[in-house]
Protein backbone atom coordinates (compact mmCIF):
# COMPACT_ATOMS: atom_id res chain seq x y z
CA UNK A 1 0.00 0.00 0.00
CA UNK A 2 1.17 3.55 -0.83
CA UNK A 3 2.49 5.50 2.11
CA UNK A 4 -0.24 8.30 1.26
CA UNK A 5 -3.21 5.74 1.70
CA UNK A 6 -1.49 4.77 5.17
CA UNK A 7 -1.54 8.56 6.59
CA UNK A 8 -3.75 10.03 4.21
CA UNK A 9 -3.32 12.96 2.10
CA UNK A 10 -0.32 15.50 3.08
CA UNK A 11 -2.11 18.88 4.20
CA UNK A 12 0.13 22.29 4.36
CA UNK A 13 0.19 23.44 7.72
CA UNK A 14 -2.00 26.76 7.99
CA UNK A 15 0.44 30.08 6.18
CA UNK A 16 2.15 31.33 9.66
CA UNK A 17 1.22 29.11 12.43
CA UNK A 18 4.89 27.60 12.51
CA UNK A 19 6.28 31.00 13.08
CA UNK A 20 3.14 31.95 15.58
CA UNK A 21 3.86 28.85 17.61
CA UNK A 22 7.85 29.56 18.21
CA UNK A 23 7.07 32.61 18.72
CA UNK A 24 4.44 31.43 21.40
CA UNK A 25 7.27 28.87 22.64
CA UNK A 26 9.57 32.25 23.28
CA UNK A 27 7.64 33.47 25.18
CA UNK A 28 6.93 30.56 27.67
CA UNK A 29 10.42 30.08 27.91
CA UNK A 30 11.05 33.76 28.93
CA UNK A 31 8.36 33.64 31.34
CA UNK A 32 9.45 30.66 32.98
CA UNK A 33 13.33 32.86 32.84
CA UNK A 34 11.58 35.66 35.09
CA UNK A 35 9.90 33.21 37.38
CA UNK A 36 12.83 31.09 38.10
CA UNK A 37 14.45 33.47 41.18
CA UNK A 38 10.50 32.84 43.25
CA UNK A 39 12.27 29.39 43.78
CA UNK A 40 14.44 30.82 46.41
CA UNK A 41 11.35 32.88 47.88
CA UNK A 42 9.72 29.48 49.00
CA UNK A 43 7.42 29.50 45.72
CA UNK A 44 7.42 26.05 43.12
CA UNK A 45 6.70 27.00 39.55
CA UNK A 46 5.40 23.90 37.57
CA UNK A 47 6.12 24.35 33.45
CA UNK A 48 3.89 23.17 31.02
CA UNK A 49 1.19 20.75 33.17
CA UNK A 50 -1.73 18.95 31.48
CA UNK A 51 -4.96 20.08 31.62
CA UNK A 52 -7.61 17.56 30.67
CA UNK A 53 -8.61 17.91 27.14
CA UNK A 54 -5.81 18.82 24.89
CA UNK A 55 -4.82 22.13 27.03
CA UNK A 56 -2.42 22.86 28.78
CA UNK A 57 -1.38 25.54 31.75
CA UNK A 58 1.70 27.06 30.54
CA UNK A 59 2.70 27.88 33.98
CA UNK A 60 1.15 26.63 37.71
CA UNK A 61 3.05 28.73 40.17
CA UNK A 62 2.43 27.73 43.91
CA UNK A 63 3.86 29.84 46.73
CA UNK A 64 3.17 31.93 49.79
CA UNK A 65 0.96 34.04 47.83
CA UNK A 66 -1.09 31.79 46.37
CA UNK A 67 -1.46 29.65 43.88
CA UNK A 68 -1.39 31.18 40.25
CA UNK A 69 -1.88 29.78 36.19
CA UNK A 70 0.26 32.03 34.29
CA UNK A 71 -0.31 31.68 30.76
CA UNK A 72 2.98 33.63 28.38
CA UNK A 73 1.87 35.49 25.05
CA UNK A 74 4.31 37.04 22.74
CA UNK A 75 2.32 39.72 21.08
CA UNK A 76 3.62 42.74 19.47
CA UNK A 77 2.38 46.67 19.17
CA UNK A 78 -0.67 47.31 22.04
CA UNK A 79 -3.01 45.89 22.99
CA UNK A 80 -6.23 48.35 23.42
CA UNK A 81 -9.67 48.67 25.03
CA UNK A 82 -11.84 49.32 22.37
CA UNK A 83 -15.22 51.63 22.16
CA UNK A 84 -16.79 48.12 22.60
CA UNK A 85 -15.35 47.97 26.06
CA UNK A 86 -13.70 44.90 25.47
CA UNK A 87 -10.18 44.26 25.44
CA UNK A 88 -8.35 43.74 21.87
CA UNK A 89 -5.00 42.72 20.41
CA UNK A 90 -5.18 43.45 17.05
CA UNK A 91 -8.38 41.86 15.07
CA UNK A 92 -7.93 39.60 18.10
CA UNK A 93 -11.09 40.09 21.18
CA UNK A 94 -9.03 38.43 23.90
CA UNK A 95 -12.30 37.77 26.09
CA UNK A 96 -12.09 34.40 25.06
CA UNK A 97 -8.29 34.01 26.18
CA UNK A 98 -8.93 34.99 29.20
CA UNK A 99 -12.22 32.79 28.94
CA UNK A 100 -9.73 29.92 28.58
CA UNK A 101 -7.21 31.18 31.55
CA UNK A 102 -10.15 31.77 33.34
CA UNK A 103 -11.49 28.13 32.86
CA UNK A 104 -8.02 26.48 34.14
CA UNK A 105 -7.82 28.35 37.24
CA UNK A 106 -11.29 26.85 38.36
CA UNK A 107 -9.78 23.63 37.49
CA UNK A 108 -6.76 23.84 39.58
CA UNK A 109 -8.51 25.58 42.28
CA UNK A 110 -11.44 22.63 42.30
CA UNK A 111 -8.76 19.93 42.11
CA UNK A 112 -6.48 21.36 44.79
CA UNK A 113 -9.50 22.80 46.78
CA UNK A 114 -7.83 26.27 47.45
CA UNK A 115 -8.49 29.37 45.23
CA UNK A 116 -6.55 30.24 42.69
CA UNK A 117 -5.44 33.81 40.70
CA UNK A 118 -4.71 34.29 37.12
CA UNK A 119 -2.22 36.08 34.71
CA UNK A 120 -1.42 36.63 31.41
CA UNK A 121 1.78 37.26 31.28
CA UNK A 122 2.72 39.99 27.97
CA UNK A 123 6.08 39.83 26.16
CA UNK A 124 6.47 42.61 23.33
CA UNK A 125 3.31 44.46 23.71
CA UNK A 126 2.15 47.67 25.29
CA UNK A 127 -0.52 47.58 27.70
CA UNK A 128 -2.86 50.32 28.62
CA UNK A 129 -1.80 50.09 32.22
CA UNK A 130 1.20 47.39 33.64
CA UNK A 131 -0.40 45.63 35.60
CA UNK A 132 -3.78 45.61 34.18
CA UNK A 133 -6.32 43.90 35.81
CA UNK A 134 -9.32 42.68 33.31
CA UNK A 135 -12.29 40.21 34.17
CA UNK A 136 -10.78 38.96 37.18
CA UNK A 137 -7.25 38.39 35.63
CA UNK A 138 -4.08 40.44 35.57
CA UNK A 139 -2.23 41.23 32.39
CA UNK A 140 1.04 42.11 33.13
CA UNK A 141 4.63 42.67 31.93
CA UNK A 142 7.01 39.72 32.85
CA UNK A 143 8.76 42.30 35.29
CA UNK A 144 5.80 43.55 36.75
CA UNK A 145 3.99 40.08 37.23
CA UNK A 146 7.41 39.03 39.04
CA UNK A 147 7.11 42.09 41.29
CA UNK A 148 3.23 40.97 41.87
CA UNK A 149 4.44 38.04 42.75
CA UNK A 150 7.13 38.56 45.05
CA UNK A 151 5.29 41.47 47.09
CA UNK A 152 1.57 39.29 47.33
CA UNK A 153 0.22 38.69 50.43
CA UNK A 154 1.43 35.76 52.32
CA UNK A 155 -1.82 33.35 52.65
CA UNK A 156 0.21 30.21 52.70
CA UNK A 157 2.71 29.25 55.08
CA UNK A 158 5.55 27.13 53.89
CA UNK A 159 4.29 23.88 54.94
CA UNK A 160 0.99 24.30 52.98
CA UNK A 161 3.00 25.93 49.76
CA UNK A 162 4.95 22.22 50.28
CA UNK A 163 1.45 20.34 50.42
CA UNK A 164 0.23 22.32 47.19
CA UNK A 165 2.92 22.26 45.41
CA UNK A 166 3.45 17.83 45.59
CA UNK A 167 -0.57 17.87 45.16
CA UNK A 168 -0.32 20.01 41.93
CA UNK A 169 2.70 18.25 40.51
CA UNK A 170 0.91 14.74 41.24
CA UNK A 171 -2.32 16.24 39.70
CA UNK A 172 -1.10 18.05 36.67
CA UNK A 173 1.29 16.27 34.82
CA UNK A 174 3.76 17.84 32.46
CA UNK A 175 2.21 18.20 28.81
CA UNK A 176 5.48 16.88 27.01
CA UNK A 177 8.41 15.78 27.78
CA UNK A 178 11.65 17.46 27.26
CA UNK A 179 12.53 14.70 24.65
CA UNK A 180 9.45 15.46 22.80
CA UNK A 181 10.38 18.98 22.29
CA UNK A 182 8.76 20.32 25.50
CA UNK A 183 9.19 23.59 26.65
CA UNK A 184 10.92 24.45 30.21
């Protein structure tokens, strides 16, 4: 049998998304740059966990303030709040990104039974305000989520960051594998 009837016909891969997706990769790995010095702050920072479905949390960062998904984007120019009131990158509504972020907080905080924060994390682009805080999210500059971070409110002590953090890493698992071209 012809290779083609064993996988089917070949299909181009959609003009851009190639780029789009390294670019997205960047930009996980420079969040997960900027969040590496919380490890000596007493937080864990899990890279890359599975959600169920085929999505994935870019970033599950555990600590004594809190327990936060970070999901990266590496946009470019501004992004803008429109005369609609909603929140745009380009031709891009990002209500339903932050839909999605939204969704995988509830997750985590239902499976570890504690509540949990969100932030999309901006490489490149211009916000109206850094930090900016947007249907119950924060949209923030790598620099400025690390400062949010850093300076939250404790409302875990160590030994419950500990608890979390084994709970989330048992719970979550990582998304790919290193091998399989995984990100950090």
């Amino acid at each position: 049998m012809p290779l083609v009837g064993l996988i089917g016909p070949m299909v181009a891969p959609e003009p851009g998304a190639a780029r789009r997706w390294a670019r997205g990769a960047a930009g996980e790995r420079l969040t997960a740059q900027v969040l590496a010095p919380l490890h000596r702050l007493g937080w864990t920072v899990l890279h890359d966990r599975r959600l169920p479905g085929a999505a994935n949390i870019d970033h599950l960062v555990i600590g004594p303030g809190g327990v936060w998904v970070v999901d990266s984007k590496a946009y470019s120019g501004r992004i803008k709040v429109l005369g609609d009131g909603r929140l745009w990158y380009g031709r891009t509504c990002l209500e339903e990104v932050l839909g999605v972020l939204a969704w995988a907080a509830d997750l985590v905080g239902e499976a570890l039974d504690a509540p949990v924060a969100s932030a999309l994390c901006i490489h490149g682009a211009r916000l109206p305000r850094d930090p900016l805080r947007w249907d119950g999210a924060v949209l923030a500059s790598a620099p400025v989520l690390l400062a949010l971070l850093v300076t939250a409110t404790t409302i875990a002590r160590n030994d419950e960051v500990a608890e979390l953090a084994a709970r989330a890493a048992a719970t979550f698992a990582p998304a790919r594998t290193d091998r399989q071209g995984g990100r950090p």
